[in-house]
Each structure stands twice: as C-alpha cells, then as structure tokens.
C-alpha atoms as a PDB file:
ATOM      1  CA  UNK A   1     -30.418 -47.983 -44.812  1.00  0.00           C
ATOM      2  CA  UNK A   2     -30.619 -44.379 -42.955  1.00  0.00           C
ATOM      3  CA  UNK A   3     -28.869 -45.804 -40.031  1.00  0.00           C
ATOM      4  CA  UNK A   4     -26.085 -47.772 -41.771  1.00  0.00           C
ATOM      5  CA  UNK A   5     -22.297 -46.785 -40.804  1.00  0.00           C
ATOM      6  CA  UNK A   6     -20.640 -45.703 -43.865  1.00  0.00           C
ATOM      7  CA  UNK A   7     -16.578 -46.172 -44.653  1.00  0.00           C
ATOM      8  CA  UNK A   8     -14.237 -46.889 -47.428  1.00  0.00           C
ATOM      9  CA  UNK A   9     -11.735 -48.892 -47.342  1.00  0.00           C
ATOM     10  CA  UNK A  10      -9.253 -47.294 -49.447  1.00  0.00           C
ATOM     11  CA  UNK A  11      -9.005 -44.415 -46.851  1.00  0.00           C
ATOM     12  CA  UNK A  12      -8.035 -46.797 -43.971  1.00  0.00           C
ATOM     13  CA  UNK A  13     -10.225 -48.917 -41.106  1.00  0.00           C
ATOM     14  CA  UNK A  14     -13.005 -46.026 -39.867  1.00  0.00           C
ATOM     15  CA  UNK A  15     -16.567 -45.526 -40.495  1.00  0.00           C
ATOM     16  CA  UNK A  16     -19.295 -42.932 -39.942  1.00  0.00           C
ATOM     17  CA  UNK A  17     -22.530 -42.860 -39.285  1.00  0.00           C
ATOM     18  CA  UNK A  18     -24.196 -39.294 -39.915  1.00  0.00           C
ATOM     19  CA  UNK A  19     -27.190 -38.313 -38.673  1.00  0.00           C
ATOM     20  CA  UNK A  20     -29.672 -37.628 -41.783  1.00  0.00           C
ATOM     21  CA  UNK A  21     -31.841 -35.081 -39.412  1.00  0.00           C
ATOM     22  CA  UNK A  22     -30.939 -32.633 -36.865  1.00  0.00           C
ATOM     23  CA  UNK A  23     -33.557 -29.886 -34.416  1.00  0.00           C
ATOM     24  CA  UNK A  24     -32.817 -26.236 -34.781  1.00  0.00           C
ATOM     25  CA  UNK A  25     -34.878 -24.005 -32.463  1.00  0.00           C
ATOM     26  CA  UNK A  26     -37.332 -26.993 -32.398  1.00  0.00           C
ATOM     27  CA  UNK A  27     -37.983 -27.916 -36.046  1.00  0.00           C
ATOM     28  CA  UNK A  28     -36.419 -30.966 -37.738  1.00  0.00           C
ATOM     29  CA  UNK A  29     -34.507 -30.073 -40.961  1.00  0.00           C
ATOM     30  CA  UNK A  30     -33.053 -32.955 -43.582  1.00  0.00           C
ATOM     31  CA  UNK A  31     -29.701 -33.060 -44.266  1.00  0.00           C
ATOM     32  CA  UNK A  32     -30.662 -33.680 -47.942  1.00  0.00           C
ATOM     33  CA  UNK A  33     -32.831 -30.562 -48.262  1.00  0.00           C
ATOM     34  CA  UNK A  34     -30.301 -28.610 -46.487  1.00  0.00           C
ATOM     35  CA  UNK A  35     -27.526 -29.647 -48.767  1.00  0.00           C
ATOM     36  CA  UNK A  36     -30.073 -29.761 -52.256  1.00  0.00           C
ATOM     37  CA  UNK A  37     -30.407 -25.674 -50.826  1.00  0.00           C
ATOM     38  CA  UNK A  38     -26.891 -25.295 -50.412  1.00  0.00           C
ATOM     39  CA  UNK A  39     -26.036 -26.350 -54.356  1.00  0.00           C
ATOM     40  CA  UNK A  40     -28.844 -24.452 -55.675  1.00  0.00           C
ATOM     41  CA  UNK A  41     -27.731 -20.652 -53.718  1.00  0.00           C
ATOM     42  CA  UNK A  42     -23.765 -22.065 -55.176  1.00  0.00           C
ATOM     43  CA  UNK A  43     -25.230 -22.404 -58.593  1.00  0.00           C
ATOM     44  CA  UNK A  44     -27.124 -18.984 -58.588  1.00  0.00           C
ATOM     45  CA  UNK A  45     -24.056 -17.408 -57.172  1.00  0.00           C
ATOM     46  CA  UNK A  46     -21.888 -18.300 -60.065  1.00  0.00           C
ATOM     47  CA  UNK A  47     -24.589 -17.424 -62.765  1.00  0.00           C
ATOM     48  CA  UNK A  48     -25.745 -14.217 -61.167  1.00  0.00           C
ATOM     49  CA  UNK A  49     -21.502 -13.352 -61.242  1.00  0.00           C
ATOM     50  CA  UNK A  50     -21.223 -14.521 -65.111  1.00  0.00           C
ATOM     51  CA  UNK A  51     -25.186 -13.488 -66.636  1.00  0.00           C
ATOM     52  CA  UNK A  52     -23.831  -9.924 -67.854  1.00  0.00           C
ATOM     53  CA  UNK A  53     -21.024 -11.768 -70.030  1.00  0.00           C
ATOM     54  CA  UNK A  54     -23.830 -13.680 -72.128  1.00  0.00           C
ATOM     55  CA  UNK A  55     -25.733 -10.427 -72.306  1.00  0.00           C
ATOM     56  CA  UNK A  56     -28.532 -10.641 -69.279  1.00  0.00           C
ATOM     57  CA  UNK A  57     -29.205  -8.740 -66.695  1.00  0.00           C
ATOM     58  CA  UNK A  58     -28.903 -10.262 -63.305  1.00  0.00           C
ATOM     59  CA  UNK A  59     -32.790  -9.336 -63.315  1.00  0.00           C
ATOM     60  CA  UNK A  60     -33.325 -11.307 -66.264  1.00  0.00           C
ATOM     61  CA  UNK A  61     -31.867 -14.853 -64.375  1.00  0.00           C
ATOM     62  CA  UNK A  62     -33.919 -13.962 -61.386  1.00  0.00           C
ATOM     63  CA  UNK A  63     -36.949 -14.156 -63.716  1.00  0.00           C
ATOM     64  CA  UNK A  64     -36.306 -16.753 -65.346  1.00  0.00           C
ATOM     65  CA  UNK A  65     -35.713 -18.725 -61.819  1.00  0.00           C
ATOM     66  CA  UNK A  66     -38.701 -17.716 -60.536  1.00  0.00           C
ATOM     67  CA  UNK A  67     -40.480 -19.782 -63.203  1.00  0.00           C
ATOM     68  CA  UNK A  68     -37.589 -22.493 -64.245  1.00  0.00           C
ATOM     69  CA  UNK A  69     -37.578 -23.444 -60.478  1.00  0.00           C
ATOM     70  CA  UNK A  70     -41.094 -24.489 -59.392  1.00  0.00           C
ATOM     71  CA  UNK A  71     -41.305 -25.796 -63.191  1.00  0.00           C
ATOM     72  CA  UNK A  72     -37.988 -27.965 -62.465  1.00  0.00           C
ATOM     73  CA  UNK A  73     -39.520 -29.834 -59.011  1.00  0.00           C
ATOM     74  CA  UNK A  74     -42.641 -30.325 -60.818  1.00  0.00           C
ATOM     75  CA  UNK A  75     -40.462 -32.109 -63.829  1.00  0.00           C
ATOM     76  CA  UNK A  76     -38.482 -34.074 -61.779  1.00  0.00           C
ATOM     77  CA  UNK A  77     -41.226 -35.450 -59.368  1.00  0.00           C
ATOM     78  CA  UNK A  78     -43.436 -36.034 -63.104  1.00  0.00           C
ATOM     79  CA  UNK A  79     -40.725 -38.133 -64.137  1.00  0.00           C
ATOM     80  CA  UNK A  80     -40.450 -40.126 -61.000  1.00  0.00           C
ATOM     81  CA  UNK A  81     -44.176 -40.742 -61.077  1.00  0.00           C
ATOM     82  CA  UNK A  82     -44.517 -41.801 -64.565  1.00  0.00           C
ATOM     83  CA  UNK A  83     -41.923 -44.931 -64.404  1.00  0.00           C
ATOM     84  CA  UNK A  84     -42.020 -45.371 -60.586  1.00  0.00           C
ATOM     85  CA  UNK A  85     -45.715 -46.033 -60.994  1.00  0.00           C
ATOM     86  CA  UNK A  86     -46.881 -47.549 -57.762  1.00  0.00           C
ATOM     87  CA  UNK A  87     -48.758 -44.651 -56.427  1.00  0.00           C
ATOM     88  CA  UNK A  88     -52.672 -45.274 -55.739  1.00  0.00           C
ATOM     89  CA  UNK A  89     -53.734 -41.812 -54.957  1.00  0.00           C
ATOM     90  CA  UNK A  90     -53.341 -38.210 -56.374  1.00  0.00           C
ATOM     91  CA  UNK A  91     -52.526 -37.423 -53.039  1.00  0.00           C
ATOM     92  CA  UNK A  92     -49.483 -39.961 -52.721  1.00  0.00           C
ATOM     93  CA  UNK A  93     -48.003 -38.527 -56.136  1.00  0.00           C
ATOM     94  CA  UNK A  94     -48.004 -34.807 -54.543  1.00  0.00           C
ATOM     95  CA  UNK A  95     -45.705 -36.141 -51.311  1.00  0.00           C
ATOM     96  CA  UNK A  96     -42.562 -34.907 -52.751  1.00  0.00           C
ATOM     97  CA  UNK A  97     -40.970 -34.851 -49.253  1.00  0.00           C
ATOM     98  CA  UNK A  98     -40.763 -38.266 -48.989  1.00  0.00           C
ATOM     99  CA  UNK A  99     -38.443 -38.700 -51.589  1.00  0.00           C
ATOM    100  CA  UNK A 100     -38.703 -39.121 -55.741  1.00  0.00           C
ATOM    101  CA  UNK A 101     -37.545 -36.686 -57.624  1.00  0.00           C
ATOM    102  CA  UNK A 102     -35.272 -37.529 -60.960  1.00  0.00           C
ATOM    103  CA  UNK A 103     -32.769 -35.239 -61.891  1.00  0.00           C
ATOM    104  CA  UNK A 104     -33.400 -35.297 -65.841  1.00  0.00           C
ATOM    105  CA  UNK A 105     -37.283 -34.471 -65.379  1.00  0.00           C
ATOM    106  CA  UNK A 106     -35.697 -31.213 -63.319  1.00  0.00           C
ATOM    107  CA  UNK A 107     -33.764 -30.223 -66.470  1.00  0.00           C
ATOM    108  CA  UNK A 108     -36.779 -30.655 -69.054  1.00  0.00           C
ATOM    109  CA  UNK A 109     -38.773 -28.601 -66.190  1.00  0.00           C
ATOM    110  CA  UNK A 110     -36.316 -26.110 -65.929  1.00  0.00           C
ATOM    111  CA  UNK A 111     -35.475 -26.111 -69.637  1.00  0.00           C
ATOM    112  CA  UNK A 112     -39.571 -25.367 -70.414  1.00  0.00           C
ATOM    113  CA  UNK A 113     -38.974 -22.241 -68.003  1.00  0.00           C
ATOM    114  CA  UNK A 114     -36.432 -20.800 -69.237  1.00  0.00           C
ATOM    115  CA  UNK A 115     -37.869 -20.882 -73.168  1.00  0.00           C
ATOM    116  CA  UNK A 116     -41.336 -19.647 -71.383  1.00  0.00           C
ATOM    117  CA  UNK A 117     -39.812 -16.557 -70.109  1.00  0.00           C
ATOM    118  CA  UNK A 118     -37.410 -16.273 -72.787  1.00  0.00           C
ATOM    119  CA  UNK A 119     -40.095 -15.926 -74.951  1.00  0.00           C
ATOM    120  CA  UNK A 120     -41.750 -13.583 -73.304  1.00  0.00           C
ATOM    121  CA  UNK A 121     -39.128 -11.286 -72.573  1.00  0.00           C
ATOM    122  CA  UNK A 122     -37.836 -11.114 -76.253  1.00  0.00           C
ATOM    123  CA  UNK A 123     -34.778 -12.235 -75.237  1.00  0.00           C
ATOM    124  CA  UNK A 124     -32.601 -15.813 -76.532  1.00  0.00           C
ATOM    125  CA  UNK A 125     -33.640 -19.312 -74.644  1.00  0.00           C
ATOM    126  CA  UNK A 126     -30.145 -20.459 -76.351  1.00  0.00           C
ATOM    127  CA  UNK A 127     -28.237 -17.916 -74.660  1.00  0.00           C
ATOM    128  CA  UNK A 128     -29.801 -18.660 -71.353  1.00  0.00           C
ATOM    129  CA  UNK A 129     -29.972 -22.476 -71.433  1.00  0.00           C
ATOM    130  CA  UNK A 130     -25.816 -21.831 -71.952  1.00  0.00           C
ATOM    131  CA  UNK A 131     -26.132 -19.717 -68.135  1.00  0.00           C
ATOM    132  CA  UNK A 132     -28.167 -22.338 -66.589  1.00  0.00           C
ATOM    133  CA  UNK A 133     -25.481 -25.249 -68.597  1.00  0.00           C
ATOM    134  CA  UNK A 134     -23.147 -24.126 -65.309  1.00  0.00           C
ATOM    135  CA  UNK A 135     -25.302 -23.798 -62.728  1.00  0.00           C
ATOM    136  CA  UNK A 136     -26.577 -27.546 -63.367  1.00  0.00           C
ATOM    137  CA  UNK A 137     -23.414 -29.662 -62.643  1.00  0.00           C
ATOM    138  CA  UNK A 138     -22.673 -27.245 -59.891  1.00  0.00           C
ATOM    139  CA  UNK A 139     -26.033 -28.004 -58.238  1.00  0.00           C
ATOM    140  CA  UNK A 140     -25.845 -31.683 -59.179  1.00  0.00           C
ATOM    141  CA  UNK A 141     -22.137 -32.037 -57.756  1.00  0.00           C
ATOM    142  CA  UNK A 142     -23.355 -30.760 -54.273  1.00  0.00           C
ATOM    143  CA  UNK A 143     -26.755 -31.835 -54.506  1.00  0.00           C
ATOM    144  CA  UNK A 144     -25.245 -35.576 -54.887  1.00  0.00           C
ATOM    145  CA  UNK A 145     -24.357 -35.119 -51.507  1.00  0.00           C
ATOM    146  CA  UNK A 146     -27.328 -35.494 -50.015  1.00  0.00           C
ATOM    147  CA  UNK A 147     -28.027 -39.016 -51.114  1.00  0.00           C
ATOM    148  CA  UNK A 148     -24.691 -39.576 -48.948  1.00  0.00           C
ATOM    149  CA  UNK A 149     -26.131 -38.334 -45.856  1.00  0.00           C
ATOM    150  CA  UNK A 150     -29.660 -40.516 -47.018  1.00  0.00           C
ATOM    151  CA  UNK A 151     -27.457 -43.383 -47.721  1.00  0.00           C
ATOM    152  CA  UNK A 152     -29.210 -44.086 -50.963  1.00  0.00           C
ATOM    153  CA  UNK A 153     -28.900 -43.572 -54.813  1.00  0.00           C
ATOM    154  CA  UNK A 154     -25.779 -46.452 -54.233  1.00  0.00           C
ATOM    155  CA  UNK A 155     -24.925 -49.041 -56.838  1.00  0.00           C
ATOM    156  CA  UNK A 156     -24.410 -52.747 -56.985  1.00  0.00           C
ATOM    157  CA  UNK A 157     -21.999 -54.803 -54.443  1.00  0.00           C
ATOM    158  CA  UNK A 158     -18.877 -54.707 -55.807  1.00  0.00           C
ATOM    159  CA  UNK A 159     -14.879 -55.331 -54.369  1.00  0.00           C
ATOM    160  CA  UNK A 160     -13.628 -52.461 -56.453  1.00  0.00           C
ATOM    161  CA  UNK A 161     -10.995 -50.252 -54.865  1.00  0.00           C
ATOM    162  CA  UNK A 162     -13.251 -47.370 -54.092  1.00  0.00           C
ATOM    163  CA  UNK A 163     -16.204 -49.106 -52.920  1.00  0.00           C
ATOM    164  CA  UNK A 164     -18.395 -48.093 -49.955  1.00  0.00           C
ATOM    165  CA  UNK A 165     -19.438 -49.944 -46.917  1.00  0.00           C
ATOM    166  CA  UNK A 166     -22.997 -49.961 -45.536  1.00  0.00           C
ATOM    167  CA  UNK A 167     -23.225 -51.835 -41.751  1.00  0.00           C
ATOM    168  CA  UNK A 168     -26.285 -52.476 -40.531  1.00  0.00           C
ATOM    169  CA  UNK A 169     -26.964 -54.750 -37.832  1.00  0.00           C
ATOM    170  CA  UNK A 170     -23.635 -56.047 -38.140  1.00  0.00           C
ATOM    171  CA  UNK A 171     -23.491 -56.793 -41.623  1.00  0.00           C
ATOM    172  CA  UNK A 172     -21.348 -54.975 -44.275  1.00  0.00           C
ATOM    173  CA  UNK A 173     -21.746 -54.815 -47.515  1.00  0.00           C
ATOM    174  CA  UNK A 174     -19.815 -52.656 -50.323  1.00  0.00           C
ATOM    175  CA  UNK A 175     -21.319 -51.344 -53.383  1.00  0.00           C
ATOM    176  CA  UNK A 176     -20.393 -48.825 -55.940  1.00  0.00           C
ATOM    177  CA  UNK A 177     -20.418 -44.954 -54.754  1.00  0.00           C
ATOM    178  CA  UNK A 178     -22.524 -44.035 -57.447  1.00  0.00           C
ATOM    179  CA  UNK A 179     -23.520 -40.858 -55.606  1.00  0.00           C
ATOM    180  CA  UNK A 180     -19.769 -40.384 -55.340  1.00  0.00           C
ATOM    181  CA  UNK A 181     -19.083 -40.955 -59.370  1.00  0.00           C
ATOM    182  CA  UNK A 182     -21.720 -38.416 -60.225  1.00  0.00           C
ATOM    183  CA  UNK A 183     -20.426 -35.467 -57.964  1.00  0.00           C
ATOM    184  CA  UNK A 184     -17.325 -35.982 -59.333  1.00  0.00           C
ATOM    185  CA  UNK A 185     -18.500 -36.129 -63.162  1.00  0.00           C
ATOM    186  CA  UNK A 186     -20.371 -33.427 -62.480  1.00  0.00           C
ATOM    187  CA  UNK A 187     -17.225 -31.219 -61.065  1.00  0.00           C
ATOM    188  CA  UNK A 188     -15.149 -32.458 -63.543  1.00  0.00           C
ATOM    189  CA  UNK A 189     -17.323 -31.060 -66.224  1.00  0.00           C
ATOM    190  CA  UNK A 190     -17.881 -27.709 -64.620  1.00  0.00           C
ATOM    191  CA  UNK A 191     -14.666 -26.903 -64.473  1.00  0.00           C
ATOM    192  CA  UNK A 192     -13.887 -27.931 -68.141  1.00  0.00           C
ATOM    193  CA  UNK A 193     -16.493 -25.527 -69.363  1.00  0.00           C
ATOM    194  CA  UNK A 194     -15.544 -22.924 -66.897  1.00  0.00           C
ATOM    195  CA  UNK A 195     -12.071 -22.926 -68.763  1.00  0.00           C
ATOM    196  CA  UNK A 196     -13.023 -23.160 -72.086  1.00  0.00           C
ATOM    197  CA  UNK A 197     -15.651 -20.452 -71.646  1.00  0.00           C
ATOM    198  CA  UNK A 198     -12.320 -18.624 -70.613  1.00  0.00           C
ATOM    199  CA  UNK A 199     -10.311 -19.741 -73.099  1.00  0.00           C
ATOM    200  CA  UNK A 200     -12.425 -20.285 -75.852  1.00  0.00           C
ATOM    201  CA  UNK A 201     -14.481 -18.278 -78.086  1.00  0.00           C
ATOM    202  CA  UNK A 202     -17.975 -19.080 -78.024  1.00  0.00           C
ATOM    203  CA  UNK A 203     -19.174 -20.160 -81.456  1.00  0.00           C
ATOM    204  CA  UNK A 204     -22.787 -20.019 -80.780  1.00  0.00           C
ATOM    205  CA  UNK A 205     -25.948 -19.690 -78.548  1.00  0.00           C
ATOM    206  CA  UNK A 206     -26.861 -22.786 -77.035  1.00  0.00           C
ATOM    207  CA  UNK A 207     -23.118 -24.334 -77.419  1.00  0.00           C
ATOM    208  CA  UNK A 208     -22.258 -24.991 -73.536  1.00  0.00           C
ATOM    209  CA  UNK A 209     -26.336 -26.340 -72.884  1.00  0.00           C
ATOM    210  CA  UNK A 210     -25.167 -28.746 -75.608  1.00  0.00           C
ATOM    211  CA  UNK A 211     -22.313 -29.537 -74.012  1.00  0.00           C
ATOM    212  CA  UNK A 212     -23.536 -30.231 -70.801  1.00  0.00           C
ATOM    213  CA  UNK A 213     -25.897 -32.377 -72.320  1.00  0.00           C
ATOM    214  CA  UNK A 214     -23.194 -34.281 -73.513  1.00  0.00           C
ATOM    215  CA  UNK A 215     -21.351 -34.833 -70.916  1.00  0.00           C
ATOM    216  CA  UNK A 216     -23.741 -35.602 -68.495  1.00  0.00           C
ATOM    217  CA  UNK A 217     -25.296 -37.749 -70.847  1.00  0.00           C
ATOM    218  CA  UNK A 218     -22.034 -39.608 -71.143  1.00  0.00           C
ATOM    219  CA  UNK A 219     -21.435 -39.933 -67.683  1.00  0.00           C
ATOM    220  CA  UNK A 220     -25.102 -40.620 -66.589  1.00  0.00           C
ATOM    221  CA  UNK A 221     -24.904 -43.444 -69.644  1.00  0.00           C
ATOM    222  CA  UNK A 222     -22.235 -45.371 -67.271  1.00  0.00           C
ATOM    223  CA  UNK A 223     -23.278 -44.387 -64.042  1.00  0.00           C
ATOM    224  CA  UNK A 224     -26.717 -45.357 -64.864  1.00  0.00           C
ATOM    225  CA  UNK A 225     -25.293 -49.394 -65.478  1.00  0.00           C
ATOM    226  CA  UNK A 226     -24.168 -49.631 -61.613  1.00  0.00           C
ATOM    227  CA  UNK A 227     -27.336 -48.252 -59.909  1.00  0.00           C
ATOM    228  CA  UNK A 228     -29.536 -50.688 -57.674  1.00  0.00           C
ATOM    229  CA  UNK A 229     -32.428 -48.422 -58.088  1.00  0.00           C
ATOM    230  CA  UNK A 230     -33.168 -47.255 -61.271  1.00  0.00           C
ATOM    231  CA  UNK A 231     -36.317 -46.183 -62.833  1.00  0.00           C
ATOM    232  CA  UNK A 232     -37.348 -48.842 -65.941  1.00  0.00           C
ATOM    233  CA  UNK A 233     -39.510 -48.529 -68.587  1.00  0.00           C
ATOM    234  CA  UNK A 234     -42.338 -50.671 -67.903  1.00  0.00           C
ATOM    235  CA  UNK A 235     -40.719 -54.408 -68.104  1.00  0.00           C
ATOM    236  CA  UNK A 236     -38.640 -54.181 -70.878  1.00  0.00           C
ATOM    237  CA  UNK A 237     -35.450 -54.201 -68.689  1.00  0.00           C
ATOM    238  CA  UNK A 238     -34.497 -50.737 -70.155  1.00  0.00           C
ATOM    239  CA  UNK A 239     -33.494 -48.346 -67.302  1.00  0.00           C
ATOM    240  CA  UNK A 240     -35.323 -44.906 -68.239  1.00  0.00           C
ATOM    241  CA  UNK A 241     -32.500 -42.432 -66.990  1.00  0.00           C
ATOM    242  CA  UNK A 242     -29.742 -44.394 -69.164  1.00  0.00           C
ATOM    243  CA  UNK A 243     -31.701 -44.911 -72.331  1.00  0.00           C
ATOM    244  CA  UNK A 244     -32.267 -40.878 -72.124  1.00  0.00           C
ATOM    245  CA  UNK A 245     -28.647 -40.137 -71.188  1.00  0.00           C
ATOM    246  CA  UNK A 246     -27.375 -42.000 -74.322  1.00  0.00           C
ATOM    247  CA  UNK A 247     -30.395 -40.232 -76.977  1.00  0.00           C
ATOM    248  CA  UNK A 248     -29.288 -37.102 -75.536  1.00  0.00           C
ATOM    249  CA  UNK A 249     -25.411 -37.829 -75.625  1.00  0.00           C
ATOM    250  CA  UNK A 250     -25.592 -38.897 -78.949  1.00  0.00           C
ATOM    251  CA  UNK A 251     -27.934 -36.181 -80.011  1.00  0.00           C
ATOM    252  CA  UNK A 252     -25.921 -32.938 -78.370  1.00  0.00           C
ATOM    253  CA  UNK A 253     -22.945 -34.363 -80.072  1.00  0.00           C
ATOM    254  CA  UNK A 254     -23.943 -34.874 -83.405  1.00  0.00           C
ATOM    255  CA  UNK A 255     -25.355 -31.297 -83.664  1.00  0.00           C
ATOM    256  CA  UNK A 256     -22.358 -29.850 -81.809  1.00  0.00           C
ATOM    257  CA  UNK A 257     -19.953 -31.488 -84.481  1.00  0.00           C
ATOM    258  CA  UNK A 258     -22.314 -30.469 -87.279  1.00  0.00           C
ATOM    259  CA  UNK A 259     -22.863 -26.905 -86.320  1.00  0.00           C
ATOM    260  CA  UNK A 260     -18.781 -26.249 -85.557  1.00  0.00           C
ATOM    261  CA  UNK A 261     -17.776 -27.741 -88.310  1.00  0.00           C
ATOM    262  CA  UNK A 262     -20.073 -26.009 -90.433  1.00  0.00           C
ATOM    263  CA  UNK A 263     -20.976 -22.525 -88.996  1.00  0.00           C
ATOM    264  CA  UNK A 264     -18.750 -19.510 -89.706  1.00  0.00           C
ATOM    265  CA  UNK A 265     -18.058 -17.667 -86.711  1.00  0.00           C
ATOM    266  CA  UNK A 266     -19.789 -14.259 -86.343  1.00  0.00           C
ATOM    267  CA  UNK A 267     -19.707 -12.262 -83.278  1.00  0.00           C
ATOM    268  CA  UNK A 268     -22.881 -10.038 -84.710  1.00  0.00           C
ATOM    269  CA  UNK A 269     -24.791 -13.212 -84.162  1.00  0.00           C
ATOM    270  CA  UNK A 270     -24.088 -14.157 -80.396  1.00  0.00           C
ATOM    271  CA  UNK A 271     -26.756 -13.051 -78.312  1.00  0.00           C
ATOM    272  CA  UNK A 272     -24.327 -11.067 -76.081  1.00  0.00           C
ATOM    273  CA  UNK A 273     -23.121  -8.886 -78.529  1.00  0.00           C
ATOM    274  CA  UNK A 274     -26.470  -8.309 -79.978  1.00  0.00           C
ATOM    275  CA  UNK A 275     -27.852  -7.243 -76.566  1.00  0.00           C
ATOM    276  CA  UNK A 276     -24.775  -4.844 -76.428  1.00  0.00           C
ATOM    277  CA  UNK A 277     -25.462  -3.462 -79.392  1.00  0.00           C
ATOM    278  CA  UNK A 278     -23.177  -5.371 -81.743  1.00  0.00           C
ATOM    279  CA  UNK A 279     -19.612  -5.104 -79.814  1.00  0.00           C
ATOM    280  CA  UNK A 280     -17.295  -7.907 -79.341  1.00  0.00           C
ATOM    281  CA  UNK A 281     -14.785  -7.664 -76.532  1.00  0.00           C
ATOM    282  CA  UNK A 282     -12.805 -10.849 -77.854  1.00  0.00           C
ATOM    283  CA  UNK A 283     -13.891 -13.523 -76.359  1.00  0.00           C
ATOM    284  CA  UNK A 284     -16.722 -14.277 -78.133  1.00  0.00           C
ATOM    285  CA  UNK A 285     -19.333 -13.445 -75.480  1.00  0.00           C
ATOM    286  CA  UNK A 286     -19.398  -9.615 -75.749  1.00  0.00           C
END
C-alpha cells in the first residue's frame, strides 16, 4: 500500500500521495526513520529541559539513554519476533530495517535500561521512569507519523466520519486512522501530565510512569480492537498488544488508587528533594 493516495473525506474531495523515500546528496532516507528521529530529539528536548526538577542531572538522562536506547530497539524488534513468528533464519530476525518493531517491547527495553543504570549510579529508577513517562507519548505522538507516510499500522474498513481513504489502482477503500487515534491519545495524554506535573504535587516516585501506563494502556486497549494487523498470541484469537494494554491498565491503576489513597505525603521522601538535600520548593518535585 506504499503507493496508495491518501484523503479524508471529512476535510473535503482531495487526496495525497506522499512519497515514503526521498535522495539527499545521493543516499535514500525513509520518511519513517526520519520522522521516528524527529520524535525521539522532541522527546529528549523536553526531558533534558525538565530532568533537574526530578533531581537529575542532564548527565544523568544522557546515561541512562545511552543504554535505555539500544536496549529499547532490541525490545521492540524481540517482541515483534516472538508473536510475528515467521522468520526462518537468525539473519531474517536481525533485519530491523525492513520493518517490525512493537512499541510496548520498546518500553520494557527501555524500562530494563533505565533500572540498569539506575542501579548503578545509586540513583531512583522510579524517579527516572517518571522523566522518561513524558518523553514516551511525545515520541509515540510523532513517531505515529511515520506509519502515515508508510501507509500502514491502519484499521478495519469502516464509513465512520473520520475514516481514511487508500486508492490503489483505482480502488478506494476507507478504514479506521488508527495511526491517527494513537497520535492523538498520545498528545492528549502528554499534555494532561504536563499540567498536572504543574499543577499538582507529586505524591511519589514512579507516579507519572504509572500514569502513562495507564493511559496508554487504556487507549492502546481500544485502539488495539480496530487494527488489521495485530500481533496474536499463537491461535487463540487474543491480539498480544491489547491483552498487555488492558493487564497493564488495570494494574497501574489499581496501585495508583492504592498508593494515593493510602500514602501520606512527604516531601523528604521524593527523590528530588532527597538529591537536593531534603528541600522542597512547593511543588512537590524539589
């Protein structure tokens, strides 16, 4: 479908039909790597601005990038692999540029990172996984992007109001933006955090990681349902990425409802103000 004309409807009769390539001083470069890129230097840009406020050094977030990234690619093409499972050579499973890569083995990779080096460096995995909790849907939103330009990563026909065409060869047919749904999800709950971070004390470490978890988790739970090219597990039926979404929904919720309802609020504790030797500055993150 990388040569299908995109359009939708509900913005009147035009279409486009993007290129998913272009040649710059004689190499070809992929619209989908470009953009991935672009999300990912967004994403550090915004962490690297807020790391001092949950008490790290912007050395500290380079560190742990250095190992959370490689260990994220690795994650999500391991994922891919596992319930994909049509590979017949070692070799095959390595050829990451030509395509499968799931988004929630990236987060367990990066997630394994981050605790490494946390570890290591004496210093609180909860505090950072709250850092990276931003930089995900922020990477995710424009990273979605790139299945636009691929044409892929689109749900079921449907005649909904938003739906997208595809022409190829003539034919039309309109399915769900799912790419679409997720960007927007994913901006949607960015900014919500990025306000009540503002807003909002922090309670404690780990509180906007769980968050995102639930969010995502919600949104990925629907999303998920409207995909024509899911990942299953083995041939039960049961699509891999939305089983996962709703265990780790449910799970991020429960424990954020049991630990705010029944944790007493003590700046001393938040690894900010520990790291700045006790001082709270009023918003709960030192």
């Amino acid at each position: 479908m990388s040569a299908a004309s995109i359009s939708f409807p509900m913005l009147g009769d035009w279409s486009i039909c993007p290129p998913n390539s272009f040649v710059l001083f004689g190499h070809t470069f992929y619209w989908y790597g470009v953009i991935i890129a672009c999300g990912f230097l967004l994403a550090v840009a915004y962490c690297l601005r807020r790391c001092g406020q949950f008490g790290f050094s912007q050395d500290d977030l380079l560190d742990n990038l250095l190992v959370a990234v490689p260990l994220a690619i690795v994650g999500a093409r391991v994922y891919y692999v596992v319930f994909y499972g049509h590979y017949t050579s070692f070799w095959d499973m390595c050829k990451i540029w030509e395509g499968g890569l799931a988004i929630y083995g990236g987060v367990i990779g990066a997630a394994i990172g981050v605790i490494c080096v946390c570890r290591f460096k004496h210093i609180s995995a909860r505090a950072a996984l709250d850092i990276a909790a931003f930089g995900l849907p922020i990477g995710q939103c424009v990273g979605r992007w790139g299945n636009f330009m691929n044409r892929e990563a689109f749900g079921y026909e449907t005649d909904i109001f938003c739906r997208m065409g595809l022409t190829l060869n003539g034919e039309t047919m309109y399915v769900h933006p799912t790419f679409l749904y997720e960007s927007l999800w994913n901006l949607a709950g960015f900014v919500g955090m990025h306000v009540l971070s503002k807003k909002v004390k922090k309670k404690f470490d780990g509180q906007y990681f769980l968050i995102y978890l639930a969010w995502y988790g919600l949104g990925r739970l629907w999303i998920e349902g409207l995909r024509a090219d899911s990942l299953y597990l083995g041939d039960t039926g049961i699509r891999v990425s939305q089983l996962l979404a709703g265990v780790l929904c449910l799970a991020a919720t429960v424990t954020l409802a049991v630990v705010l309802l029944g944790h007493r609020y003590d700046p001393a504790k938040l690894w900010a103000n520990r790291a700045a030797g006790g001082k709270d500055d009023g918003d709960g993150e030192g």
